[in-house]
C-alpha atoms as a PDB file:
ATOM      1  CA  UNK A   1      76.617  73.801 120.195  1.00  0.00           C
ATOM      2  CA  UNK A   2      79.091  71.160 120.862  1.00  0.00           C
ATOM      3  CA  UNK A   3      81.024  73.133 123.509  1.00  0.00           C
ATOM      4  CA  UNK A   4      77.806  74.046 125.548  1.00  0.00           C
ATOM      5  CA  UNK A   5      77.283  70.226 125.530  1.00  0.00           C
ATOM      6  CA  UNK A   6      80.400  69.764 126.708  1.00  0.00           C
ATOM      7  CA  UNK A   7      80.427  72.351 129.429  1.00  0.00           C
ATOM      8  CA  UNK A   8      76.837  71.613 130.421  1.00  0.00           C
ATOM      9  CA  UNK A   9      78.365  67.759 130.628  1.00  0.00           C
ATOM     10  CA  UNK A  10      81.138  68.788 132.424  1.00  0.00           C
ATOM     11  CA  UNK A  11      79.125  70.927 134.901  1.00  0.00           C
ATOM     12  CA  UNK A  12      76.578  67.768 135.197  1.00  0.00           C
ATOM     13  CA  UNK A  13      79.533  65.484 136.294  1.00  0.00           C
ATOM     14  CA  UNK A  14      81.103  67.713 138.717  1.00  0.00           C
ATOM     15  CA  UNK A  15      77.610  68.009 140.507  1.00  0.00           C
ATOM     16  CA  UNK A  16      76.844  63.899 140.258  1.00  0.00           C
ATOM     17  CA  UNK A  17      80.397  63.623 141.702  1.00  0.00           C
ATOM     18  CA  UNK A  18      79.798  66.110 144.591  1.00  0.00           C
ATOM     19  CA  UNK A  19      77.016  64.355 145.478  1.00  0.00           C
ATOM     20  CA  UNK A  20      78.653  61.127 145.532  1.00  0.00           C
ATOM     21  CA  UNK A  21      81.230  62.404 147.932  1.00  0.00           C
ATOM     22  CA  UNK A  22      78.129  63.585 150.043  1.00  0.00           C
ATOM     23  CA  UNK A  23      76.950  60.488 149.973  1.00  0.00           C
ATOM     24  CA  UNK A  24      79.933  58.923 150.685  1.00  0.00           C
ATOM     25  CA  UNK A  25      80.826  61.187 154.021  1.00  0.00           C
ATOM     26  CA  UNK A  26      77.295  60.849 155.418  1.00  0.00           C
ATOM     27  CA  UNK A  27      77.998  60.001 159.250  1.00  0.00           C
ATOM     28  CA  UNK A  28      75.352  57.577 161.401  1.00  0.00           C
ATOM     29  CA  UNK A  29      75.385  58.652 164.897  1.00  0.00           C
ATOM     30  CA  UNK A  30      73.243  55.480 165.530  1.00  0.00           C
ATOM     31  CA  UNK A  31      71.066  52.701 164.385  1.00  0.00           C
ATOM     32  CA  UNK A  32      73.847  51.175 161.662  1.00  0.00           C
ATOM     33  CA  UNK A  33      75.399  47.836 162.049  1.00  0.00           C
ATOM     34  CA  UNK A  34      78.705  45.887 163.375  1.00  0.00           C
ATOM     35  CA  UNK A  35      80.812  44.605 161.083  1.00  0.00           C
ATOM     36  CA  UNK A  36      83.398  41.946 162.466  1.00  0.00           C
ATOM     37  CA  UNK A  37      86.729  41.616 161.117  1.00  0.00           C
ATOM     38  CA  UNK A  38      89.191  38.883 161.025  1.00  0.00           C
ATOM     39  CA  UNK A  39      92.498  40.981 162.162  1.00  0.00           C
ATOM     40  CA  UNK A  40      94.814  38.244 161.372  1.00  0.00           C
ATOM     41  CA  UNK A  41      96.899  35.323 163.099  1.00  0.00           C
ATOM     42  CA  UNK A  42     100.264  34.460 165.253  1.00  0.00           C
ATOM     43  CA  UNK A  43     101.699  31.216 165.713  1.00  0.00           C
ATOM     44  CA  UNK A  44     102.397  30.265 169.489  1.00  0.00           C
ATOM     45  CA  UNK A  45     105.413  28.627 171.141  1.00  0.00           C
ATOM     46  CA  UNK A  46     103.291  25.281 171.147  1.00  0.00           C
ATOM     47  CA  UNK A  47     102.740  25.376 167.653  1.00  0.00           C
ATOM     48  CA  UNK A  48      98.755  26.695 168.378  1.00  0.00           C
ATOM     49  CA  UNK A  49      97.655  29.374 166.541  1.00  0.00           C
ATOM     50  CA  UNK A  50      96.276  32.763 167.628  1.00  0.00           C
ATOM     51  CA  UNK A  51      93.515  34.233 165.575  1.00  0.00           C
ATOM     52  CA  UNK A  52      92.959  37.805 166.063  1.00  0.00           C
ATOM     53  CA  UNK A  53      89.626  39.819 165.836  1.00  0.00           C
ATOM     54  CA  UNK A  54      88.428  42.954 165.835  1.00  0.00           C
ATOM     55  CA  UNK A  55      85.406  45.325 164.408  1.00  0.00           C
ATOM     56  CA  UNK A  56      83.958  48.513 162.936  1.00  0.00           C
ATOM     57  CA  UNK A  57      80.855  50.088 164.277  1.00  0.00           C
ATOM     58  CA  UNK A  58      79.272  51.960 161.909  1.00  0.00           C
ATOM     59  CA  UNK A  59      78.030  54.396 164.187  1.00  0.00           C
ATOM     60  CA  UNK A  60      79.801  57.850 164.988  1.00  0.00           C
ATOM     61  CA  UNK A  61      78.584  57.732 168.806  1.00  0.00           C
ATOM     62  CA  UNK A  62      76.468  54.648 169.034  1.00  0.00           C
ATOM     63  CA  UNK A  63      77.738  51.494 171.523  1.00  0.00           C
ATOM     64  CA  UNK A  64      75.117  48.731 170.784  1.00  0.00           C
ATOM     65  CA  UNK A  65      75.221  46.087 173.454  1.00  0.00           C
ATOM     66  CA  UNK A  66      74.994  42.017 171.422  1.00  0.00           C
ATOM     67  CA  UNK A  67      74.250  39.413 173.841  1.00  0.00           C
ATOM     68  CA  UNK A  68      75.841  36.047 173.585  1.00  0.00           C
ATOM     69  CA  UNK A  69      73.937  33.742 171.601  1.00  0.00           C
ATOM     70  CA  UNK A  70      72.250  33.723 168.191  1.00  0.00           C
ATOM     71  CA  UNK A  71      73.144  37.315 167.413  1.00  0.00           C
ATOM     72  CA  UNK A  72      76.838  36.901 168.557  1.00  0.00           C
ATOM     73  CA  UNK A  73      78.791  33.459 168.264  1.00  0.00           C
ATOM     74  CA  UNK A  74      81.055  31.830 166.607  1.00  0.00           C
ATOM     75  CA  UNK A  75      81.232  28.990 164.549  1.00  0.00           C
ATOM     76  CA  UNK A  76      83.469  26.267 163.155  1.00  0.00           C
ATOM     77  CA  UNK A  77      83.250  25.395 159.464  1.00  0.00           C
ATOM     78  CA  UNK A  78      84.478  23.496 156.815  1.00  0.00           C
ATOM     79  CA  UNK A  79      86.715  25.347 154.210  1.00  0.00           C
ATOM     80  CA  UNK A  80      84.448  27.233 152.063  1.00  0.00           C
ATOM     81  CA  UNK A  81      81.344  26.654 154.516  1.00  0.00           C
ATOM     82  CA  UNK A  82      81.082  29.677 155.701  1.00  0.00           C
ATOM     83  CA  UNK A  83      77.092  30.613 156.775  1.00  0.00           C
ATOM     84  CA  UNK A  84      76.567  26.858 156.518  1.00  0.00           C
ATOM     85  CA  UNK A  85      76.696  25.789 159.736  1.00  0.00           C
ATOM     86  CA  UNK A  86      79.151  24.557 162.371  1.00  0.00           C
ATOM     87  CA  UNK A  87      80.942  21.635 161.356  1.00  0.00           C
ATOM     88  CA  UNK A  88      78.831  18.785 163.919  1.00  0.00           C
ATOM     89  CA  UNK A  89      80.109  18.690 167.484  1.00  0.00           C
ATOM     90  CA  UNK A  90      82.299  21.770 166.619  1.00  0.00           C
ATOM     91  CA  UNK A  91      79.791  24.819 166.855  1.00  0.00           C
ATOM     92  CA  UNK A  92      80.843  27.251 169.773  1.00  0.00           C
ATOM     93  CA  UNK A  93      78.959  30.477 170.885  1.00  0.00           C
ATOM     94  CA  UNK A  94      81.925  31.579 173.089  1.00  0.00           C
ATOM     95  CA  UNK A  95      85.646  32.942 172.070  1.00  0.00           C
ATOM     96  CA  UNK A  96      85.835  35.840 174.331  1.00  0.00           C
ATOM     97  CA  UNK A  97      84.277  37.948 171.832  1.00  0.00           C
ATOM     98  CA  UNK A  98      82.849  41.420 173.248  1.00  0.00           C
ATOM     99  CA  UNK A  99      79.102  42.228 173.518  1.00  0.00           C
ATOM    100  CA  UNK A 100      79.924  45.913 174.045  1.00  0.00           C
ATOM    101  CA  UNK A 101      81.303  47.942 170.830  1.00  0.00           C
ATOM    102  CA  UNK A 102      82.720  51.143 170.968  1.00  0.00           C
ATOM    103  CA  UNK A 103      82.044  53.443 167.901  1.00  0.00           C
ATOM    104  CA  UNK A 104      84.610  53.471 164.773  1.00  0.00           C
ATOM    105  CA  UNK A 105      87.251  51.149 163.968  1.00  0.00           C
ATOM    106  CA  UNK A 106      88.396  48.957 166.858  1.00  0.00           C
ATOM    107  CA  UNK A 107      91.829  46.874 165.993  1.00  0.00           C
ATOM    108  CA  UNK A 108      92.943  43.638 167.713  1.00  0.00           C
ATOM    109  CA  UNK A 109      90.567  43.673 170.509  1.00  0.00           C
ATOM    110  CA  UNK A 110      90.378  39.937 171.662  1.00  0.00           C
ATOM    111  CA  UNK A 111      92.371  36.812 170.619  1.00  0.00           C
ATOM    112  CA  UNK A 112      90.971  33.173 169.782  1.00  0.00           C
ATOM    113  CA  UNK A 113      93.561  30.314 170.339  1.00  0.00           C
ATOM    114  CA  UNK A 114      92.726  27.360 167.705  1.00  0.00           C
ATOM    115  CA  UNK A 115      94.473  24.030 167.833  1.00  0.00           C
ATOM    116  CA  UNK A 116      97.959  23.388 165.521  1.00  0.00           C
ATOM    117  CA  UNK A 117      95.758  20.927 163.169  1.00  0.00           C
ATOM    118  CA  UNK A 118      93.395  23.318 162.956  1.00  0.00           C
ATOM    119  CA  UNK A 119      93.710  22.892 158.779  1.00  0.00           C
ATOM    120  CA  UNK A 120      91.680  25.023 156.098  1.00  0.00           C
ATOM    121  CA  UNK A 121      88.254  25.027 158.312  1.00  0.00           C
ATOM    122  CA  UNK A 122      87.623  28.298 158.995  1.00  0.00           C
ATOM    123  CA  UNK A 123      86.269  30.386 162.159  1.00  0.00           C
ATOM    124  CA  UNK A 124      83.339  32.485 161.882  1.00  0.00           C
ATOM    125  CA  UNK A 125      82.286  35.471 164.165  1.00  0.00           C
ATOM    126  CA  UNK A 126      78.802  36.594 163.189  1.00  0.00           C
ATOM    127  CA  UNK A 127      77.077  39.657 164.824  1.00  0.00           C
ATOM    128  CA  UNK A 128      73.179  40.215 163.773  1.00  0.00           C
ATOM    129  CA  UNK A 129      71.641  43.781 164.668  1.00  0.00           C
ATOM    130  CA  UNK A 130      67.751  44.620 163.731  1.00  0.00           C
ATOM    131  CA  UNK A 131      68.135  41.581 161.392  1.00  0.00           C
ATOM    132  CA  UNK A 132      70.916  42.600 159.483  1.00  0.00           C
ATOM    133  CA  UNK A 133      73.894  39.943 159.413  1.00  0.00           C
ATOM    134  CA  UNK A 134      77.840  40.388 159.191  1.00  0.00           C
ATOM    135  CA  UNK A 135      80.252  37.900 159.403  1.00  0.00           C
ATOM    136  CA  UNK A 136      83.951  37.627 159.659  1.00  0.00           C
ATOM    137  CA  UNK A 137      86.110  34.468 158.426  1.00  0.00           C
ATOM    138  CA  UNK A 138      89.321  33.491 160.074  1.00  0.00           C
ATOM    139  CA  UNK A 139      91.498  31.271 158.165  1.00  0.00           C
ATOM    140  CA  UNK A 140      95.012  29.933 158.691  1.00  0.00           C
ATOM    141  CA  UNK A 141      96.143  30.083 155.165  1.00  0.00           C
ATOM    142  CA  UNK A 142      99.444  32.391 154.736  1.00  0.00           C
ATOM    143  CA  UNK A 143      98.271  33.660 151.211  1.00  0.00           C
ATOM    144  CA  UNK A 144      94.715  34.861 152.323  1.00  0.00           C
ATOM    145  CA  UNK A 145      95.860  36.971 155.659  1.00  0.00           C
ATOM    146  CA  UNK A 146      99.216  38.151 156.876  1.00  0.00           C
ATOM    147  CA  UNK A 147     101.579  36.363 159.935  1.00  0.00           C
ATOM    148  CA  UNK A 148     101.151  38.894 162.687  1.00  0.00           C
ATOM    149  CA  UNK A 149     104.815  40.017 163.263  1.00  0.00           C
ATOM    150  CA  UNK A 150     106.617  43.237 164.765  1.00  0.00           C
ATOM    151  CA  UNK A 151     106.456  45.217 161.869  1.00  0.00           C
ATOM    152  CA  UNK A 152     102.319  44.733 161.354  1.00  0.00           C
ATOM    153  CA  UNK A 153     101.931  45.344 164.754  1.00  0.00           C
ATOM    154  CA  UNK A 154     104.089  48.475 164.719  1.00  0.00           C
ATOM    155  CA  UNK A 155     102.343  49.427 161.138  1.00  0.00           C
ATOM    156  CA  UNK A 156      99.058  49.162 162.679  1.00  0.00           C
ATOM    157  CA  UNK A 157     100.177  51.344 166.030  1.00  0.00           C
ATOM    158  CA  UNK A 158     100.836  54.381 164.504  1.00  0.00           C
ATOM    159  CA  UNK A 159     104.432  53.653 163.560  1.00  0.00           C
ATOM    160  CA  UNK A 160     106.175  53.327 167.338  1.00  0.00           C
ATOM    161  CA  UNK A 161     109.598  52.220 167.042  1.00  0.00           C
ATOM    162  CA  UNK A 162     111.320  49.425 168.936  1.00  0.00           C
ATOM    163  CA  UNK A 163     115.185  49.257 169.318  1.00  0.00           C
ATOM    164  CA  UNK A 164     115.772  45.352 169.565  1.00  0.00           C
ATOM    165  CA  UNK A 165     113.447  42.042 170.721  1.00  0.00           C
ATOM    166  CA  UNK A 166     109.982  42.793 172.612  1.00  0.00           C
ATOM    167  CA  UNK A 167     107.391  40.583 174.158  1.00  0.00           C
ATOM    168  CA  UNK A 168     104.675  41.976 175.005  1.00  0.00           C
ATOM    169  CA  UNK A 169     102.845  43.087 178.486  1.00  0.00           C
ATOM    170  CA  UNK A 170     101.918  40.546 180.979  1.00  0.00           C
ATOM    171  CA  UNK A 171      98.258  41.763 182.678  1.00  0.00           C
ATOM    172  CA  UNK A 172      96.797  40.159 185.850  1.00  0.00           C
ATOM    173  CA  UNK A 173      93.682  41.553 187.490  1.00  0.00           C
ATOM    174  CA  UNK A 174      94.419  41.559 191.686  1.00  0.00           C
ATOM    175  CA  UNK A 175      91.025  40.185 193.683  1.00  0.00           C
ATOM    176  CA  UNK A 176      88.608  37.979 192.646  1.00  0.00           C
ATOM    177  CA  UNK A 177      85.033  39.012 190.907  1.00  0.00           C
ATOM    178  CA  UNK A 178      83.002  41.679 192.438  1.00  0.00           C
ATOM    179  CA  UNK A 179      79.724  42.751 193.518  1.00  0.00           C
ATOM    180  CA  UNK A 180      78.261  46.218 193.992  1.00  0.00           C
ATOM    181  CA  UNK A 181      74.613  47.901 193.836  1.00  0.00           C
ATOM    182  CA  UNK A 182      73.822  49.924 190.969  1.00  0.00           C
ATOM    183  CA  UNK A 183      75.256  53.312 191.093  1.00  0.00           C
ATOM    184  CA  UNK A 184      78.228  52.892 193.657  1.00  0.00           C
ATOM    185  CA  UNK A 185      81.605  52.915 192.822  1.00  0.00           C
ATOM    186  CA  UNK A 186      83.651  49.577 192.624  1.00  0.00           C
ATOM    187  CA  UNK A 187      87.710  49.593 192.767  1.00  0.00           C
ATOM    188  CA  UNK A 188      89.427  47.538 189.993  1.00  0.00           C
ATOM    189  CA  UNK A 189      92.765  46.851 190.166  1.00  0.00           C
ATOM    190  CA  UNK A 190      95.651  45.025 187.837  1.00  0.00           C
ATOM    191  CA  UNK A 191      99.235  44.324 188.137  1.00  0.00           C
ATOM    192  CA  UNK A 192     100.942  44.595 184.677  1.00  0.00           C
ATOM    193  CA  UNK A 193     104.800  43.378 183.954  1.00  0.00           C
ATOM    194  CA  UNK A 194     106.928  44.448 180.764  1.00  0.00           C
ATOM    195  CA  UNK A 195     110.421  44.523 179.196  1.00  0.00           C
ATOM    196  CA  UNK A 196     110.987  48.451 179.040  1.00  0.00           C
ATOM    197  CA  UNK A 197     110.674  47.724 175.400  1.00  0.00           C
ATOM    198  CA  UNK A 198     109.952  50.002 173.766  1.00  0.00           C
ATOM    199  CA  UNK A 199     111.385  53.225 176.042  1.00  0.00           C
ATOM    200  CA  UNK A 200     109.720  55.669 176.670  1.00  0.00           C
ATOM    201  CA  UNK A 201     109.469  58.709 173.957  1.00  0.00           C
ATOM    202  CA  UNK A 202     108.099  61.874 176.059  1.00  0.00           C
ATOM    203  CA  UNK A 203     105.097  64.374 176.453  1.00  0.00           C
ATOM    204  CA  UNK A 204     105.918  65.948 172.784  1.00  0.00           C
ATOM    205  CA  UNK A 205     102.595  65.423 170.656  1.00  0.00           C
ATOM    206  CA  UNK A 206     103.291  64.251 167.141  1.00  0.00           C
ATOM    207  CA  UNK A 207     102.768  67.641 164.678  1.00  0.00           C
ATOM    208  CA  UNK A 208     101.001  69.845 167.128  1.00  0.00           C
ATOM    209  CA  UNK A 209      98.351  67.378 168.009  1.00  0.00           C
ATOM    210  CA  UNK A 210      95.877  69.052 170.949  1.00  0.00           C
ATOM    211  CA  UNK A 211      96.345  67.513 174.155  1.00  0.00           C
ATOM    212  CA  UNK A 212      92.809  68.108 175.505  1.00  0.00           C
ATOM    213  CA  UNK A 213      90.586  65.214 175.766  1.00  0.00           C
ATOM    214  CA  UNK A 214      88.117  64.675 172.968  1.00  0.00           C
ATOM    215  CA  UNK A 215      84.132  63.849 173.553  1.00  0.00           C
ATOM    216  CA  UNK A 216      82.470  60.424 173.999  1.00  0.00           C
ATOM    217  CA  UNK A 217      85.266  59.559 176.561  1.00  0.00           C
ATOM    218  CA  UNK A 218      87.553  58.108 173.395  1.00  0.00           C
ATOM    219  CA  UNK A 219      91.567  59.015 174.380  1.00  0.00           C
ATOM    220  CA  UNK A 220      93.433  60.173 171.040  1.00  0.00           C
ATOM    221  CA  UNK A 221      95.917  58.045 169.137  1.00  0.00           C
ATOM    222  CA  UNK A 222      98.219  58.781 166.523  1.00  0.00           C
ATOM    223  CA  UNK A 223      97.331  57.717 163.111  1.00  0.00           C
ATOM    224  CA  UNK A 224     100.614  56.259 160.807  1.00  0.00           C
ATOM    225  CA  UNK A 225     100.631  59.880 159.277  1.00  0.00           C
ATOM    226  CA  UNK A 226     100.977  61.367 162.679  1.00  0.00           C
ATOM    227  CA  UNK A 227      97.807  62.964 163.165  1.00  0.00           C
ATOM    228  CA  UNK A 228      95.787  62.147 165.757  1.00  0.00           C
ATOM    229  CA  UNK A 229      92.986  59.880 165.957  1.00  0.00           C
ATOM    230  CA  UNK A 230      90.001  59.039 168.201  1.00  0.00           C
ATOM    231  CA  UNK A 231      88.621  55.961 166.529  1.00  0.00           C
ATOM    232  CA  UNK A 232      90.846  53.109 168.908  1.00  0.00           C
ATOM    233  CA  UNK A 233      90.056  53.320 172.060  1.00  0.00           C
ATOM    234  CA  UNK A 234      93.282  51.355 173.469  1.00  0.00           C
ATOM    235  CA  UNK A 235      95.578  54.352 172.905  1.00  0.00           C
ATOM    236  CA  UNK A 236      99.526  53.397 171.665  1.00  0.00           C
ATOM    237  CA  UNK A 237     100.384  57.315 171.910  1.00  0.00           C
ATOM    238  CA  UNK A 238      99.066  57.288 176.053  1.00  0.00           C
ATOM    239  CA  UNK A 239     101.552  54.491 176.683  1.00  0.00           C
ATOM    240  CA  UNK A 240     104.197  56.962 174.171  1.00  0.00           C
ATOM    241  CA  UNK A 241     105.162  59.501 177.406  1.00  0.00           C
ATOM    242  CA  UNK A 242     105.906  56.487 180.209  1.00  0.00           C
ATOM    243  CA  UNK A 243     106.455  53.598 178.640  1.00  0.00           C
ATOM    244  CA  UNK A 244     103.301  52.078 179.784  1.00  0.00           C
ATOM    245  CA  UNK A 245      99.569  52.561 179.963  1.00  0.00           C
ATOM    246  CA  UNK A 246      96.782  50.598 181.299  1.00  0.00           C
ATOM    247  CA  UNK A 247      93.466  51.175 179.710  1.00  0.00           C
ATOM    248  CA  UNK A 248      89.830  50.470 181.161  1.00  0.00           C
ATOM    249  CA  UNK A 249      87.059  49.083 178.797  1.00  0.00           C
ATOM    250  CA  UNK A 250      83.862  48.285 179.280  1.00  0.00           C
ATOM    251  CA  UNK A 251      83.770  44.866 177.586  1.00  0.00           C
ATOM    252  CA  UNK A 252      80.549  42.946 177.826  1.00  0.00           C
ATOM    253  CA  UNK A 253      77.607  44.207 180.288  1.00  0.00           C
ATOM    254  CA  UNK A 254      74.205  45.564 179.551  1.00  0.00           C
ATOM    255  CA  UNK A 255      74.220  49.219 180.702  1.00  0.00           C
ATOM    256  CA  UNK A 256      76.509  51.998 180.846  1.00  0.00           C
ATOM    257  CA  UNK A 257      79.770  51.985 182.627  1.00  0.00           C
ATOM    258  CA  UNK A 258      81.996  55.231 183.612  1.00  0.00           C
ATOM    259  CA  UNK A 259      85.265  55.006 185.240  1.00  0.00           C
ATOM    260  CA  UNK A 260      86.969  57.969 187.187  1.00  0.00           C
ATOM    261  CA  UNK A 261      90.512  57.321 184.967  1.00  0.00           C
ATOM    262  CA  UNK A 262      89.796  55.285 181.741  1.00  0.00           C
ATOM    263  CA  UNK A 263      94.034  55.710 180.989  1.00  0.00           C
ATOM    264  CA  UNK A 264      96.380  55.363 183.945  1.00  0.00           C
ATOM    265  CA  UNK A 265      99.810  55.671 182.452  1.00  0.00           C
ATOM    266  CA  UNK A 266     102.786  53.419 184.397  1.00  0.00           C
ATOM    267  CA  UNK A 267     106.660  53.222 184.069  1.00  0.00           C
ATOM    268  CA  UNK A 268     107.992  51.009 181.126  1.00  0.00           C
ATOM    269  CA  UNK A 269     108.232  48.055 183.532  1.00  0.00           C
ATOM    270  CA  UNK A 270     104.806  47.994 184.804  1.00  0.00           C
ATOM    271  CA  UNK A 271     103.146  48.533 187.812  1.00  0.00           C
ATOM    272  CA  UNK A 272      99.776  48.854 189.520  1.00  0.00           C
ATOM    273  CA  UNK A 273      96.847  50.460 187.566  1.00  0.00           C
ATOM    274  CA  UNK A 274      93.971  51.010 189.540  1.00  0.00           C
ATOM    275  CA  UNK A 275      90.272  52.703 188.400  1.00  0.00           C
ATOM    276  CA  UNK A 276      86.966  52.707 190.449  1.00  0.00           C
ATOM    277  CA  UNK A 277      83.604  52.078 187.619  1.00  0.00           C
ATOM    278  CA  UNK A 278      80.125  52.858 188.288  1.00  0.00           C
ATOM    279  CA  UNK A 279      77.048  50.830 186.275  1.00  0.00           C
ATOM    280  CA  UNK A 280      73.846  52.396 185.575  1.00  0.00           C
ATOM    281  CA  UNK A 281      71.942  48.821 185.095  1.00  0.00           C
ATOM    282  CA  UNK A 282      72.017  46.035 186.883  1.00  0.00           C
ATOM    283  CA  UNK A 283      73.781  42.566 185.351  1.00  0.00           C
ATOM    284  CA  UNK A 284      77.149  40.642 184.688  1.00  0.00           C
ATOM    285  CA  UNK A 285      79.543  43.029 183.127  1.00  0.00           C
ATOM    286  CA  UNK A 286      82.964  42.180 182.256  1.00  0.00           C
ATOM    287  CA  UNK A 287      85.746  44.907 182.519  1.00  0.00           C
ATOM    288  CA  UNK A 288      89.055  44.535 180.440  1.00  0.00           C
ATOM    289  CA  UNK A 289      92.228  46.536 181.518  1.00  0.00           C
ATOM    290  CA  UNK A 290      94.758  46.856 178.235  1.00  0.00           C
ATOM    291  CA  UNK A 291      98.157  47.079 178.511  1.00  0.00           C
ATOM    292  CA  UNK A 292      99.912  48.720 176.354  1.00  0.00           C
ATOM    293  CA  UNK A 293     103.579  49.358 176.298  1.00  0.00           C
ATOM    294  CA  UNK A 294     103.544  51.194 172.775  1.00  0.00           C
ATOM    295  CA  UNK A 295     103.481  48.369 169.991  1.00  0.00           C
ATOM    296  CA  UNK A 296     101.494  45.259 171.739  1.00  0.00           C
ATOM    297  CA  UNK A 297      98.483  45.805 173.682  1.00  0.00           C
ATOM    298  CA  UNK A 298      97.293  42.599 175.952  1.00  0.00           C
ATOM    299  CA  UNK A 299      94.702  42.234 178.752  1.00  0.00           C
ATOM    300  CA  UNK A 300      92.688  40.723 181.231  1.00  0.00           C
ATOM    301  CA  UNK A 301      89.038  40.801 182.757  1.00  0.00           C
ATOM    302  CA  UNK A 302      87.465  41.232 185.481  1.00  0.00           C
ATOM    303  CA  UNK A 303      83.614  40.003 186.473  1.00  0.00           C
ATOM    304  CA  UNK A 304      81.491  42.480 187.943  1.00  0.00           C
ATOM    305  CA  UNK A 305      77.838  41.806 189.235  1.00  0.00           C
ATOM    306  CA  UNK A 306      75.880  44.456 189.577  1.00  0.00           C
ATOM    307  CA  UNK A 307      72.847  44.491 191.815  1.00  0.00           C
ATOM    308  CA  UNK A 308      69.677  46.583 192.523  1.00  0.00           C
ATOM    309  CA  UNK A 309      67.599  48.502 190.167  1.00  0.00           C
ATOM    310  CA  UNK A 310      68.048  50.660 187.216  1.00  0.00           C
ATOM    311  CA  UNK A 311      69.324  53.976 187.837  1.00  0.00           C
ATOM    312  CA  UNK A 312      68.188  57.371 186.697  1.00  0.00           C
ATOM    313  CA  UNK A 313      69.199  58.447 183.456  1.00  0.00           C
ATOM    314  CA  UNK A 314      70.825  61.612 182.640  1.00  0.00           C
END
């Protein structure tokens, strides 16, 4: 009797555990939140301090669109304070922060420069969707978050290699802001400068990886272990072949945008990276170009207005 208990036990805990794991790998293609994430900070040449942010959208295909304002700002707080309030004459909406997410896990995406006496407050991004609040507290303190430093950067790239010192890319959009009508193309254009550091390391995909293009317009990138990965859109292995690679994101903007080359590799150095983008919905859109030469990403934006009516959906 005690051995069919403990069988029909056993058998009872295998099935509550495969159902766990069920639960566990359920995927949301939409209607899920976006949680913020305090990335981490770097300490500038002028003793300022960079905090970086980035997010996870819990949806598999997904890309809400957050306005500025209630349901996207930041804060400034006293230590502990967080959800309390911004600290009086401190409180700021806008640090840059994107109103556009991309599905998955998106790393690094946008710095926020704080002041060297900056102290123990603490910076707050908070995104609300259908009610439902997240938050994301950046701090200065050494033993709460890690220094940003070549070796995080490189940990959190896939594992690229540099041989010796490397700054990162220098991006500058060429024109001025732009205006189209809904539905025509517009050309965007930006000059990027490098080091050569890191060189380049050729066509050969890590273990076999595929080099066809995967769906929702998402380039791959390789994961630490090698294999590849769709979730980052700003892809370290499309700047692993040249040395370079400029990548186009829709950053803030109402509607959907689609560009003819989202990745236009360059040489080590740097070049000229230019895309043309179409917008389904009229509004103010901002478009960021990335550069990436391999280990740091950077980039600038561009302001595009886009005029007329709403166009067709497909």
């Amino acid at each position: 009797m005690k051995s069919i208990f403990l069988a029909w036990a056993g058998a009872w805990l295998l099935l509550a555990s495969a159902a766990a794991a069920g639960r566990a790998q359920v995927m949301y293609r939409s209607g899920q939140s976006v949680q913020p994430v305090f990335e981490g900070r770097e300490e500038n040449p002028d003793g300022s301090y960079t905090m970086w942010f980035g997010y996870l959208n819990r949806n598999h295909e997904e890309r809400p669109h957050i306005p500025i304002g209630p349901d996207n700002y930041f804060s400034v707080v006293d230590a502990g304070g967080a959800g309390q309030g911004a600290v009086a004459g401190e409180g700021v909406i806008d640090r840059g922060q994107p109103t556009h997410f991309y599905p998955r896990r998106q790393t690094f995406v946008f710095g926020v420069t704080v002041p060297e006496d900056f102290g123990d407050r603490e910076l707050v991004w908070t995104l609300r969707r259908d009610g439902e609040v997240q938050t994301a507290v950046g701090k200065l303190e050494p033993v709460w978050v890690w220094n940003l430093n070549a070796d995080i950067w490189r940990g959190n790239r896939g594992g690229i290699r540099s041989d010796g010192p490397n700054e990162p890319p220098t991006v500058r959009v060429v024109g001025e802001t732009a205006t189209v009508p809904v539905g025509e193309p517009v050309l965007l254009t930006v000059s990027v400068e490098d080091d050569g550091v890191p060189e380049p390391q050729g066509a050969a995909s890590p273990r076999g990886a595929p080099s066809v293009a995967p769906p929702n317009d998402l380039p791959f990138i390789t994961g630490s272990a090698g294999e590849p990965n769709r979730q980052a859109v700003v892809s370290a292995a499309a700047a692993r072949e040249t040395g370079m690679a400029v990548t186009w994101l829709h950053y803030r903007g109402p509607g959907r945008v689609t560009f003819d080359r989202m990745v236009v590799p360059l040489d080590a150095a740097g070049g000229t990276a230019t895309t043309s983008a179409r917008f389904r919905e009229p509004g103010t859109y901002e478009i960021r170009a990335y550069a990436d030469d391999g280990l740091y990403p950077r980039s600038a934006g561009v302001t595009v207005i886009v005029t007329g009516s709403s166009a067709g959906r497909r």
